[in-house]
C-alpha atoms as a PDB file:
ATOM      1  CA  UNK A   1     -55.815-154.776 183.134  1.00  0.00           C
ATOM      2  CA  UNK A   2     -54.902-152.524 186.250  1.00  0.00           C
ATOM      3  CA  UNK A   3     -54.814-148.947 184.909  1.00  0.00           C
ATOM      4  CA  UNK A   4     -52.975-146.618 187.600  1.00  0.00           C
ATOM      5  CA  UNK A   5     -54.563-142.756 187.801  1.00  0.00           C
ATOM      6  CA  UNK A   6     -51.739-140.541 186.870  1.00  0.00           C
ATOM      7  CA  UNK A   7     -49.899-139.102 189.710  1.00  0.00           C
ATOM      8  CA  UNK A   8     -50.851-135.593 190.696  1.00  0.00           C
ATOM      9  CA  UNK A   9     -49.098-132.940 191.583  1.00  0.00           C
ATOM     10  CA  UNK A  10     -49.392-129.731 193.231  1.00  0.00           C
ATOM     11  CA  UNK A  11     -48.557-126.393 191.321  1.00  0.00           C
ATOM     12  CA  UNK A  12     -48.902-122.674 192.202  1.00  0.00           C
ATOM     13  CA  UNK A  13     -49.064-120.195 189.495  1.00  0.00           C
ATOM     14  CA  UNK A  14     -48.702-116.855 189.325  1.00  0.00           C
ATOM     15  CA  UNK A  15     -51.063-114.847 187.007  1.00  0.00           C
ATOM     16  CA  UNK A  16     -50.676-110.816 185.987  1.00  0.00           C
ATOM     17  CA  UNK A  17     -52.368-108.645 183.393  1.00  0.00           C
ATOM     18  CA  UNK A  18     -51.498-104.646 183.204  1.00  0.00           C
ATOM     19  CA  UNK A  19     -53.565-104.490 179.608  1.00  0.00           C
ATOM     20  CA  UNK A  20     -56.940-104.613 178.417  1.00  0.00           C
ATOM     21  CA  UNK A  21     -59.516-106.053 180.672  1.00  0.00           C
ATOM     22  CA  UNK A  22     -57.342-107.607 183.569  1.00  0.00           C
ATOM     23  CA  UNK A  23     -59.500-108.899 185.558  1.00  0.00           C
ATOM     24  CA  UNK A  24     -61.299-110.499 182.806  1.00  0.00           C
ATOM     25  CA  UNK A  25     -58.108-112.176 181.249  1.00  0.00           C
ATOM     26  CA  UNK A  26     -57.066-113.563 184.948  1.00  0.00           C
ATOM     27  CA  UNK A  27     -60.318-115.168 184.987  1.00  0.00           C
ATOM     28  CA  UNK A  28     -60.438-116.697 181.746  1.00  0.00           C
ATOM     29  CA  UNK A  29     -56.567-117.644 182.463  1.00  0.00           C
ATOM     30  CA  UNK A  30     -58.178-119.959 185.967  1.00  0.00           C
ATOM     31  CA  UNK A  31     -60.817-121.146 183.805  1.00  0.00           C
ATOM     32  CA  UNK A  32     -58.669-122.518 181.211  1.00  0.00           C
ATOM     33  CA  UNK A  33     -56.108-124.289 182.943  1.00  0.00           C
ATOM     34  CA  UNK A  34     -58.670-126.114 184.500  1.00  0.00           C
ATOM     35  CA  UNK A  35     -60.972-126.265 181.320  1.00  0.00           C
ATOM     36  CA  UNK A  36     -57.964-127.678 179.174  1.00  0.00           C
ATOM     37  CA  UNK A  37     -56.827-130.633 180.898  1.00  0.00           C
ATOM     38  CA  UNK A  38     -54.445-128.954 183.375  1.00  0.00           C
ATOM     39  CA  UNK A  39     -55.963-130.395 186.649  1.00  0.00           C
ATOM     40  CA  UNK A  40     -57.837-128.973 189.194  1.00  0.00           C
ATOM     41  CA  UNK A  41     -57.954-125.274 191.067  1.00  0.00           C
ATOM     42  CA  UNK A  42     -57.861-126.357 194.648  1.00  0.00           C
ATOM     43  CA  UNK A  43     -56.865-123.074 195.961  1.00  0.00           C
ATOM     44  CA  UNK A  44     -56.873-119.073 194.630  1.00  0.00           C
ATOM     45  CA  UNK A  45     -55.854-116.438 196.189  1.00  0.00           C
ATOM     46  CA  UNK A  46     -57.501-112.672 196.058  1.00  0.00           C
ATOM     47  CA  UNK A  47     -56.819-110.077 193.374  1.00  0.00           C
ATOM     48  CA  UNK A  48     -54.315-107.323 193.920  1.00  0.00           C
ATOM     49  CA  UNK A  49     -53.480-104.210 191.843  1.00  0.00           C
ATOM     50  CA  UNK A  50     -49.636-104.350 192.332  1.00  0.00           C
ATOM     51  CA  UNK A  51     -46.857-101.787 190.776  1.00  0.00           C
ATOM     52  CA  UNK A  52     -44.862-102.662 187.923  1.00  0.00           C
ATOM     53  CA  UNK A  53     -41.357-104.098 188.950  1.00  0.00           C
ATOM     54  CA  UNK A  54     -38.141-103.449 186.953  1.00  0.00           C
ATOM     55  CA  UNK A  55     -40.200-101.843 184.235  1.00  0.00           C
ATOM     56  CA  UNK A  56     -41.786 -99.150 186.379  1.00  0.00           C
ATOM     57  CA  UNK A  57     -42.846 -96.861 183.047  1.00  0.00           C
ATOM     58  CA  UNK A  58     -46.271 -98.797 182.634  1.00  0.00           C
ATOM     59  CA  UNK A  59     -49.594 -99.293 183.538  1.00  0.00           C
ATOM     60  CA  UNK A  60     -50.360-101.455 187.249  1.00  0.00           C
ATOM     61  CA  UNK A  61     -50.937-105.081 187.493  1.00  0.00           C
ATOM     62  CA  UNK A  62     -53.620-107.095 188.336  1.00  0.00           C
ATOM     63  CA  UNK A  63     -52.379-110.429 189.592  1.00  0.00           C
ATOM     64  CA  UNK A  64     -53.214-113.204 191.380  1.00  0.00           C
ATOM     65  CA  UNK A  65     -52.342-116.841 192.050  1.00  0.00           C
ATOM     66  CA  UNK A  66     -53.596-120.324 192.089  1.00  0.00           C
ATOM     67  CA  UNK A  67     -52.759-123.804 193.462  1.00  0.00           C
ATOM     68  CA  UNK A  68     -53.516-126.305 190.740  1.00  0.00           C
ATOM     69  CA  UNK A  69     -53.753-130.541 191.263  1.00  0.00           C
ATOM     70  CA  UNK A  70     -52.341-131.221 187.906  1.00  0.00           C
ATOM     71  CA  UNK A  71     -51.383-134.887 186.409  1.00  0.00           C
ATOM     72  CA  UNK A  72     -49.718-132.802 184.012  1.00  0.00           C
ATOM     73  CA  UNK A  73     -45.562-132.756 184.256  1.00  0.00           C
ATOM     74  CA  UNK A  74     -43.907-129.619 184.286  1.00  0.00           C
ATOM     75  CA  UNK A  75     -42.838-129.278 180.599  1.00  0.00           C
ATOM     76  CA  UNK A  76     -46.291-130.250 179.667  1.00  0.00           C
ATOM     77  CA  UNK A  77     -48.144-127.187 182.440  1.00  0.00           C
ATOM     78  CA  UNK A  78     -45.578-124.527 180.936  1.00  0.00           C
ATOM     79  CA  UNK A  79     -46.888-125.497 177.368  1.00  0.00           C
ATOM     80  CA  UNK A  80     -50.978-125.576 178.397  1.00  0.00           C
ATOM     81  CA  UNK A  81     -49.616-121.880 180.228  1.00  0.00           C
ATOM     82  CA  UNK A  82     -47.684-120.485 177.050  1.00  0.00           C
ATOM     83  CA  UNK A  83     -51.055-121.750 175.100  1.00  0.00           C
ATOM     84  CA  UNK A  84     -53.504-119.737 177.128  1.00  0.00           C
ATOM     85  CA  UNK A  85     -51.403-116.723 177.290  1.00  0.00           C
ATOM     86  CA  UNK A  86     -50.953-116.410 173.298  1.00  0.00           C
ATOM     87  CA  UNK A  87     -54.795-117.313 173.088  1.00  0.00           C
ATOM     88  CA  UNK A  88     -55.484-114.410 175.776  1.00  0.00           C
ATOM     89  CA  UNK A  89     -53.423-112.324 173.178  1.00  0.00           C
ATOM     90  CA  UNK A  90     -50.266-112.449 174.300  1.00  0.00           C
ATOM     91  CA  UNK A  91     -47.458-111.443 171.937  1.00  0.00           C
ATOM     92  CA  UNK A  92     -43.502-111.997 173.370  1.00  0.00           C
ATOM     93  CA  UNK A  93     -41.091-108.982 172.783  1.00  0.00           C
ATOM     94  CA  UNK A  94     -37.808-107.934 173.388  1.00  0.00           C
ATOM     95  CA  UNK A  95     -38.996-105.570 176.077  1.00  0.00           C
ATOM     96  CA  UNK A  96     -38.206-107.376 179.538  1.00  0.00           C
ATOM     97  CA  UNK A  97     -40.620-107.368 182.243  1.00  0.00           C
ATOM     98  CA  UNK A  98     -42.986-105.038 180.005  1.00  0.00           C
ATOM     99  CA  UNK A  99     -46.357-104.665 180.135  1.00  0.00           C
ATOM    100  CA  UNK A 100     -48.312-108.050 178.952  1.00  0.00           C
ATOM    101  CA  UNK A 101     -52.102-108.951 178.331  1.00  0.00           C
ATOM    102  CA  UNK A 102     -51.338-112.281 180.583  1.00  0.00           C
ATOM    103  CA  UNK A 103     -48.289-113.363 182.362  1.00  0.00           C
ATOM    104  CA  UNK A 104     -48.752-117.227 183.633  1.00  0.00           C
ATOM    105  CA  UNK A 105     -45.384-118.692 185.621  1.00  0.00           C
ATOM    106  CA  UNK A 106     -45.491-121.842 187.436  1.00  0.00           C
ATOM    107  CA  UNK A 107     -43.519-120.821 190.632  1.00  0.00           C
ATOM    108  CA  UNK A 108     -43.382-124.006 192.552  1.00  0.00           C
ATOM    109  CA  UNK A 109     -44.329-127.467 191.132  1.00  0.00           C
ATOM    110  CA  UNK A 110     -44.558-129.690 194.412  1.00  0.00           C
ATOM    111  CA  UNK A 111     -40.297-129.874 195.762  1.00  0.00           C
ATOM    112  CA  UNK A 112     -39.341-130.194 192.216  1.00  0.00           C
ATOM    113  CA  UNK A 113     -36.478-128.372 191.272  1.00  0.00           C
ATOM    114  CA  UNK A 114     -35.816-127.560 187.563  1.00  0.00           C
ATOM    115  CA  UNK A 115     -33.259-125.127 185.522  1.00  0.00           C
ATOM    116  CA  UNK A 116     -33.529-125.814 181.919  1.00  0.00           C
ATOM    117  CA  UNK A 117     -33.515-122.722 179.368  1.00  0.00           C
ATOM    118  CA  UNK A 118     -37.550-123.316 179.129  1.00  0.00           C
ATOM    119  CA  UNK A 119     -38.218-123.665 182.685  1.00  0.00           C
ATOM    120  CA  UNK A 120     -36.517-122.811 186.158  1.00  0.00           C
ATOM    121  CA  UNK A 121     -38.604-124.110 189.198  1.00  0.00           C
ATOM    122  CA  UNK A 122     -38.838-122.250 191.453  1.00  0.00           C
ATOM    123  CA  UNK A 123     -39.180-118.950 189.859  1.00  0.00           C
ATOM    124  CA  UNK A 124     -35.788-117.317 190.117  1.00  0.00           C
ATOM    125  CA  UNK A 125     -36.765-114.469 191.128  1.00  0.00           C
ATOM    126  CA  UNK A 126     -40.098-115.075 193.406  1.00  0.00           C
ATOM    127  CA  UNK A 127     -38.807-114.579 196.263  1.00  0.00           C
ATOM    128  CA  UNK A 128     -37.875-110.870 195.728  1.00  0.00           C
ATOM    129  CA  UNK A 129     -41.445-110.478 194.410  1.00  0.00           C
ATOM    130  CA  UNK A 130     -44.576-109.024 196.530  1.00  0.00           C
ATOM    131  CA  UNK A 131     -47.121-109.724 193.728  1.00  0.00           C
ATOM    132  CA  UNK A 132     -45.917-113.252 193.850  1.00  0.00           C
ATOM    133  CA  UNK A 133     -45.594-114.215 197.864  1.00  0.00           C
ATOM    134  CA  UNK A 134     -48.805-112.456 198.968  1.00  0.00           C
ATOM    135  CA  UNK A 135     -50.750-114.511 196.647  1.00  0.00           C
ATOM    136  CA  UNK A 136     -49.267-117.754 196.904  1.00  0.00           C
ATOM    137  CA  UNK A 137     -49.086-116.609 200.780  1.00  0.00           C
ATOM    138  CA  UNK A 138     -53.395-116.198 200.697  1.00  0.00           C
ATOM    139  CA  UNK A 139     -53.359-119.778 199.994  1.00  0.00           C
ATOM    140  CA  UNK A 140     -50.921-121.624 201.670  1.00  0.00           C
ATOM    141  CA  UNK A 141     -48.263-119.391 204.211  1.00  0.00           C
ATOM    142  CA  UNK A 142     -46.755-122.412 205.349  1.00  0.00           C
ATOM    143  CA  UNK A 143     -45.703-123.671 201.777  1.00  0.00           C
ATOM    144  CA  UNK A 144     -41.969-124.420 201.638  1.00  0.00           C
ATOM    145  CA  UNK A 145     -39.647-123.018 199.183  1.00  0.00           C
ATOM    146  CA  UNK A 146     -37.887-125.707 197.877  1.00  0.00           C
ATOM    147  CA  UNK A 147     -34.482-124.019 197.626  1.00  0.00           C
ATOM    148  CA  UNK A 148     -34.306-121.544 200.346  1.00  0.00           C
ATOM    149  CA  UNK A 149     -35.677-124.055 203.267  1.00  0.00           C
ATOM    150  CA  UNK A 150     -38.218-120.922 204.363  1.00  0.00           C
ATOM    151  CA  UNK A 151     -42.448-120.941 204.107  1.00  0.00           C
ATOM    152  CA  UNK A 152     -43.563-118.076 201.674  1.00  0.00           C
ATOM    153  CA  UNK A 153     -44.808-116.661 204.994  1.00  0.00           C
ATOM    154  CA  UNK A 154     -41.659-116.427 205.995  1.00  0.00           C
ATOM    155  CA  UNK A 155     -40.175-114.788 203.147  1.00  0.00           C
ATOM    156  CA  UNK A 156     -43.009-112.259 202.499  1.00  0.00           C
ATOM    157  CA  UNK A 157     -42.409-111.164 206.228  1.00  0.00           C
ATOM    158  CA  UNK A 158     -38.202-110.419 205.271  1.00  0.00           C
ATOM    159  CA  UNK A 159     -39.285-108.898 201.896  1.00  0.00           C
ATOM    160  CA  UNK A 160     -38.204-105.008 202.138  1.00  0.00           C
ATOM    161  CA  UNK A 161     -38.708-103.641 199.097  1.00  0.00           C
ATOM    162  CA  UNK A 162     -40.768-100.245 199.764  1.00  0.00           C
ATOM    163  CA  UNK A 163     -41.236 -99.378 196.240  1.00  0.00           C
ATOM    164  CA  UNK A 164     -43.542-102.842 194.989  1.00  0.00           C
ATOM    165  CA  UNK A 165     -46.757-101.677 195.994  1.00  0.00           C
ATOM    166  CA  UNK A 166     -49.918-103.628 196.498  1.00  0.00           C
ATOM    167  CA  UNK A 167     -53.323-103.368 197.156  1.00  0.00           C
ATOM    168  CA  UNK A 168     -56.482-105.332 197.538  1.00  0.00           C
ATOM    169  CA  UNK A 169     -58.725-105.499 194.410  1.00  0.00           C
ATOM    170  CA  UNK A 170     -62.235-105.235 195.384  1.00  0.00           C
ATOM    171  CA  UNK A 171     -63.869-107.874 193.496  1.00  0.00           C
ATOM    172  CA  UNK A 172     -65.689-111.097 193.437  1.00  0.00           C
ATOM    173  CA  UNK A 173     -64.112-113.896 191.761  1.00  0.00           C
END
């Protein structure tokens, strides 16, 4: 019987954590999706502290990002990501873009492009976020947005947004 491997695909996640132990919960975050079937971490980027956006009346983010091989679809990554967030603690409110134990978005899943109430790819709004491009941009500058035809290099250069505010993390991973 010829078995085929599953086709892989390559995703980039965002993580972000303003409560509790951040840097702990973005760790245990990388660990899991790997640990739980989601594929495998073949690039991370470093750890920045990073100002709240929209929501400025709360505490900094830590956040970070990761480029995962996954045989996993998308439907079935957002659903390993919504698990390890409410594991991590995670508890959804009304409050929009307030602060969270663990924030997990898949912001690019290979050229797909998806708008479903569950699950736009890519993010909406990732392109008008520094916490999002500088990670994704530590990994892979010259990685195409599928929508706007630019490398994340190219969009983190035009981003001019004075008030989102970032900073290395001194840490090891």
């Amino acid at each position: 019987m010829d078995q085929k491997a599953p086709r892989q695909h390559t995703a980039y996640i965002s993580l972000g954590s303003n409560m509790g132990n951040r840097l702990q919960a973005c760790r245990d975050a990388i660990t899991a999706l790997a640990a739980d079937g989601g594929g495998t971490i073949c690039g991370r980027s470093r750890f920045y502290q990073t100002s709240p956006v929209g929501d400025t009346d709360q505490d900094w983010y830590l956040n970070c990002a990761v480029a995962l091989t996954t045989p996993l679809q998308p439907a079935e990554l957002l659903a390993l990501c919504l698990n390890i967030e409410k594991r991590a603690g995670r508890v959804r409110t009304q409050r929009r873009y307030g602060p969270r134990v663990l924030d997990l978005d898949i912001v690019i899943f290979g050229t797909r492009v998806i708008k479903s109430p569950e699950l736009t790819i890519p993010h909406p709004r990732m392109h008008e976020r520094r916490f999002v491009l500088q990670p994704i941009c530590d990994i892979n500058p010259q990685l195409q947005h599928p929508l706007l035809n630019k490398s994340i290099g190219e969009l983190l250069e035009t981003l001019q947004d004075p008030s989102q505010q970032i900073k290395v993390y001194p840490c090891d991973y």
